[in-house]
Protein backbone atom coordinates (compact mmCIF):
# COMPACT_ATOMS: atom_id res chain seq x y z
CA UNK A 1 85.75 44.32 114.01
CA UNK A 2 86.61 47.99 115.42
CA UNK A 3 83.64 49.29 114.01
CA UNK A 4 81.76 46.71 116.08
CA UNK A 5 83.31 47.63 119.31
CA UNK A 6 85.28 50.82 118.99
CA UNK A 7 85.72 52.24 122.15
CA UNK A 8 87.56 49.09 123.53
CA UNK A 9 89.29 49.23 120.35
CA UNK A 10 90.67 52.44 120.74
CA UNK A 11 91.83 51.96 124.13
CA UNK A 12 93.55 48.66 122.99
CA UNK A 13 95.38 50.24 120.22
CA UNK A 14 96.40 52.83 122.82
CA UNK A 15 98.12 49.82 125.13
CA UNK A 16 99.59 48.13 121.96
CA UNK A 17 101.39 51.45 120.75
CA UNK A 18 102.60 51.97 124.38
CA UNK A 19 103.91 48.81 124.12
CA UNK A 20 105.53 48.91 121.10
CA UNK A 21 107.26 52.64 122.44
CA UNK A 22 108.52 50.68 125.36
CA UNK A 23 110.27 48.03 123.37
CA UNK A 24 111.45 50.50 120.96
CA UNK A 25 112.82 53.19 123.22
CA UNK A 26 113.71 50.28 125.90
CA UNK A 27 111.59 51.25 128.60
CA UNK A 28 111.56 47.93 130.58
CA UNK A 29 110.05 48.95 133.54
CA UNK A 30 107.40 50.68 131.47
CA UNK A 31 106.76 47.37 129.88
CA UNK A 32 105.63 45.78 133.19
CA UNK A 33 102.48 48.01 133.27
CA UNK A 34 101.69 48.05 128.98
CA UNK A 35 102.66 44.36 128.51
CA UNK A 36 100.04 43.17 131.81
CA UNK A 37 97.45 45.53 130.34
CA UNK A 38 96.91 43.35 126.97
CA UNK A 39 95.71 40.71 128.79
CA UNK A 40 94.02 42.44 131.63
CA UNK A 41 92.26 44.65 129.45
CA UNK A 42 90.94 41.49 127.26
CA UNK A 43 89.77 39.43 130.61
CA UNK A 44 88.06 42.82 131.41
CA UNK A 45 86.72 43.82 127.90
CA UNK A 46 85.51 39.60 127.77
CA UNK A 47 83.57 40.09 131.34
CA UNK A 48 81.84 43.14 130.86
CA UNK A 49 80.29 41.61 126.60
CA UNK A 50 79.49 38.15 127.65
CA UNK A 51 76.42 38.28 129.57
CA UNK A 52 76.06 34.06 129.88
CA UNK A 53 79.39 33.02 130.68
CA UNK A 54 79.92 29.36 129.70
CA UNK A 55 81.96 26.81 129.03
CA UNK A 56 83.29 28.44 126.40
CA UNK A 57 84.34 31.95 128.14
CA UNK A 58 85.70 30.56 130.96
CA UNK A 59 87.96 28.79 129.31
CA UNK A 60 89.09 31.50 127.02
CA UNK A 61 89.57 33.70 130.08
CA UNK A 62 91.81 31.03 131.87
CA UNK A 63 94.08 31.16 128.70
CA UNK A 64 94.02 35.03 129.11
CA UNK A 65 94.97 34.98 132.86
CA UNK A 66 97.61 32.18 132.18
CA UNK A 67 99.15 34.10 129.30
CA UNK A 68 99.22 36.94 131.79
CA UNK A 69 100.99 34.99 133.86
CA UNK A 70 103.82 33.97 130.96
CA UNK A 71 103.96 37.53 129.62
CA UNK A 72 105.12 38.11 133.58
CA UNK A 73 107.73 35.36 133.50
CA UNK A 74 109.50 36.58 130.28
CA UNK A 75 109.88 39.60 131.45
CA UNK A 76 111.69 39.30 134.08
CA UNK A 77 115.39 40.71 134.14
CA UNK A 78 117.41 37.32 135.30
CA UNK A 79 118.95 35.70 132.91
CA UNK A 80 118.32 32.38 132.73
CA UNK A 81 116.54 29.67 132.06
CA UNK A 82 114.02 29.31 134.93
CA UNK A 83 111.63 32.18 134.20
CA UNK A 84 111.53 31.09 130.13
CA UNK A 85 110.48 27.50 131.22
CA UNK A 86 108.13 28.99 133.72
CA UNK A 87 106.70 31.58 131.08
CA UNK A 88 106.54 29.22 128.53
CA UNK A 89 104.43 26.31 131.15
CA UNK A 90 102.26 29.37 131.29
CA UNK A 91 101.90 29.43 127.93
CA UNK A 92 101.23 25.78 127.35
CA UNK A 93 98.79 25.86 130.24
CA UNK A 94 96.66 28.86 128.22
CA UNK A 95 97.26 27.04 125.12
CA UNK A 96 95.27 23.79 126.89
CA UNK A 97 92.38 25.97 127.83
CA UNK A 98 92.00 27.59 124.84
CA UNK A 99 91.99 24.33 123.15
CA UNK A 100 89.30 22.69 125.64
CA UNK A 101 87.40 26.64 124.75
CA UNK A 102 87.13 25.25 121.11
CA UNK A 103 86.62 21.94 121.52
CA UNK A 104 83.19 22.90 122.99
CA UNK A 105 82.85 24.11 119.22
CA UNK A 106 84.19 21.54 117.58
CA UNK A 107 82.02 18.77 118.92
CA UNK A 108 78.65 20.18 118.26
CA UNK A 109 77.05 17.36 116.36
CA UNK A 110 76.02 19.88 113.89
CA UNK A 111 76.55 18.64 110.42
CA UNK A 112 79.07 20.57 108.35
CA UNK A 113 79.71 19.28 104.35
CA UNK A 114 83.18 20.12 103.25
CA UNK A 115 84.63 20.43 106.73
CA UNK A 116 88.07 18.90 105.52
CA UNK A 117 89.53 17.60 108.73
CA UNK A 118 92.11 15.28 107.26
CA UNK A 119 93.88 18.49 105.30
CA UNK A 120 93.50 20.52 108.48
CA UNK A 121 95.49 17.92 110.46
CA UNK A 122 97.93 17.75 107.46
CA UNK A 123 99.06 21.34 107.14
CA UNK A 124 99.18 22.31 110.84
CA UNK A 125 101.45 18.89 111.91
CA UNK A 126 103.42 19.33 108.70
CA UNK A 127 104.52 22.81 109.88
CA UNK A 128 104.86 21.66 113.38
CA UNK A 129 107.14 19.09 112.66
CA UNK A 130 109.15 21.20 110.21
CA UNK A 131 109.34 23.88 112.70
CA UNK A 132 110.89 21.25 115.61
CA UNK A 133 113.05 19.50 113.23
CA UNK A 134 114.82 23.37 112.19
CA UNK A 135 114.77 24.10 115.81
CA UNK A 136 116.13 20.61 117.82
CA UNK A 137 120.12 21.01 116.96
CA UNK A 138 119.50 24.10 118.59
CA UNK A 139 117.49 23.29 122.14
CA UNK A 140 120.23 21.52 123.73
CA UNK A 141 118.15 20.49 127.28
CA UNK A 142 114.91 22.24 126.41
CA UNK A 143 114.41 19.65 123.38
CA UNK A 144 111.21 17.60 125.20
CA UNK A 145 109.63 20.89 126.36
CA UNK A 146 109.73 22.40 123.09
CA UNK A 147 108.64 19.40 121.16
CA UNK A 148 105.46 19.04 123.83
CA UNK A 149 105.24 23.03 123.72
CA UNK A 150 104.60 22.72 119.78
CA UNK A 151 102.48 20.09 119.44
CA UNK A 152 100.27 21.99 122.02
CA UNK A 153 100.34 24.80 119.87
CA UNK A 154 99.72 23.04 117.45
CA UNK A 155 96.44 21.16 118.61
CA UNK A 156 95.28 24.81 119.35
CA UNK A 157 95.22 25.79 116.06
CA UNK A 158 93.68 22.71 114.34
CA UNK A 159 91.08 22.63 117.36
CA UNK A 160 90.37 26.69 115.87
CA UNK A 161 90.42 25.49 113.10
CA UNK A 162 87.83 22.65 113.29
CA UNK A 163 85.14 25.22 114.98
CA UNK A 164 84.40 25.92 110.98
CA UNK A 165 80.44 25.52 110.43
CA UNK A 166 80.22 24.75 114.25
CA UNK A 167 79.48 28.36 115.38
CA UNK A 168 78.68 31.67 113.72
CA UNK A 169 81.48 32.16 110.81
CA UNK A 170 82.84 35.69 112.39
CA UNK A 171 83.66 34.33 115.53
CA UNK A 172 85.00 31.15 113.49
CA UNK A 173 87.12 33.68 111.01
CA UNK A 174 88.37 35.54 114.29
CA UNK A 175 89.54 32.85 116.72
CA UNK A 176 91.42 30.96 113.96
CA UNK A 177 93.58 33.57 112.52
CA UNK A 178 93.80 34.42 116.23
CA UNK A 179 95.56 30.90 116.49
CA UNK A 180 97.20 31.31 113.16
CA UNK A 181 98.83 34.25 114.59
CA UNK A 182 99.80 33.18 118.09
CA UNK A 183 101.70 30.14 116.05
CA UNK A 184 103.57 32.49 114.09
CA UNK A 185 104.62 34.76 117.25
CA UNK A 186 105.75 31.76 118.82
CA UNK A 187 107.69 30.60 115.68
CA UNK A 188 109.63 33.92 115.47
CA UNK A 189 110.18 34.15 118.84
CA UNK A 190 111.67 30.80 119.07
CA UNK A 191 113.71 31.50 116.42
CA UNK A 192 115.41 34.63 117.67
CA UNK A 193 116.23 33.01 120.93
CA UNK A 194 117.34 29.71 120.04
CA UNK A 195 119.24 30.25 116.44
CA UNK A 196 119.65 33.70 115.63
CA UNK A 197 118.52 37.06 116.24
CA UNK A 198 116.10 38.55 113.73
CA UNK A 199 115.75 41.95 112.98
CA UNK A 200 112.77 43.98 114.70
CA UNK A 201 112.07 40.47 116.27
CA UNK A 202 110.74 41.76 119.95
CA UNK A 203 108.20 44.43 117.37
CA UNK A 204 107.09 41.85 115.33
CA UNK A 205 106.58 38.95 117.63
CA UNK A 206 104.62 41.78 120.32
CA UNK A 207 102.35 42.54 117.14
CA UNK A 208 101.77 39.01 116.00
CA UNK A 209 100.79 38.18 119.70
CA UNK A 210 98.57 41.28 120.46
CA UNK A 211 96.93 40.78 117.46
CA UNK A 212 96.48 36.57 118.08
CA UNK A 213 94.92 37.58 121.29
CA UNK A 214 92.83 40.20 120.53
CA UNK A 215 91.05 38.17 117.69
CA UNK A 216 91.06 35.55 120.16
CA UNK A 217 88.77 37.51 122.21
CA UNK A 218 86.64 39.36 119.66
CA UNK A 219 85.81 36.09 118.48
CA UNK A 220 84.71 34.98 121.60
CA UNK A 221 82.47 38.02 122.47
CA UNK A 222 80.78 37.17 118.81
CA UNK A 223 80.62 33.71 119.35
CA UNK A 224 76.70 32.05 118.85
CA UNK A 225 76.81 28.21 119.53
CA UNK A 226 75.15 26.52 116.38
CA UNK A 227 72.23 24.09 117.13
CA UNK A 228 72.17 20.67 116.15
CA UNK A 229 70.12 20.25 112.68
């Protein structure tokens, strides 16, 4: 992966370790400018590699700009509420386009033996439901939007998930660890906010995320659509 592109690479892993010296030294302000630039620099890095912009693209760039827009709302210094619902409607909103990115994937006609839907579906809902079930004595009002927020998520990830044999298997291999790993940011950082606070929780949900999206986008600047045998 950063062999195949390693000058945007570089200058990624130079915004993620700025980020990660703003949350560890508690540079807030700093963070408005590091935090913006993983997205920013993805939509950009996307634009400039993806000569025929389809379906497909767009799509994954609307998720980028709308979890530009979240990563705005939960930073912001009030605290209350209102900006976490609005970050995380941004969320679910990039979440939607991301999924309606691989369902262009997933319903190639192409036929695929051992594509294993069934366990797919099995795993990701099982941990989905798990995950709401731990978290619901904790949500008080925010119960519905969580339990909506999650099953989003988790259609994401099986839709990544399903892509298998319906594209080229890098981008495939990319784009659903991508999900794998925004599902486990999320986790964490639902977690620490709704039952207790884990240790190094803003590092390690920052890395989980910049990684998710990052493989996100690789995976869509590899992409080839498979034809239909």
């Amino acid at each position: 992966m950063i062999k195949n592109y390693p000058q945007f690479s570089f200058g990624f892993a130079i915004i993620a370790f700025a980020e990660l010296f703003a949350i560890v030294n508690g540079f807030d302000e700093l963070r408005y400018l590091t935090k913006s630039a993983i997205c920013i620099s993805l939509i950009i890095f996307i634009i400039f590699s993806v000569k025929r912009k389809g379906r497909f693209t767009k799509r994954i760039i609307g998720g980028l700009f709308f979890s530009l827009l979240g990563d705005i709302f939960l930073m912001l210094p009030i605290h209350t509420d209102t900006f976490f619902i609005c970050g995380m409607a941004a969320f679910l909103t990039a979440h939607l386009f991301y999924i309606f990115a691989f369902y262009v994937d997933a319903s190639n006609k192409v036929k695929v033996e051992h594509r294993n839907v069934l366990p797919v579906f099995l795993v990701y809902m099982t941990f989905c439901v798990s995950v709401f079930l731990y978290l619901r004595p904790y949500l008080g009002a925010l119960k519905i939007p969580i339990m909506v927020y999650c099953f989003v998520i988790t259609m994401m990830g099986i839709m990544a998930a399903l892509r298998y044999g319906k594209t080229n298997f890098r981008s495939f291999k990319w784009i659903c660890w991508g999900s794998v790993l925004f599902i486990i940011s999320d986790t964490i950082l639902a977690y620490n906010k709704f039952v207790a606070q884990v240790n190094y929780a803003p590092l390690i949900i920052m890395v989980t995320y910049m990684g998710a999206q990052f493989l996100i986008t690789t995976g869509t600047v590899e992409r080839k659509y498979v034809k239909k045998n």
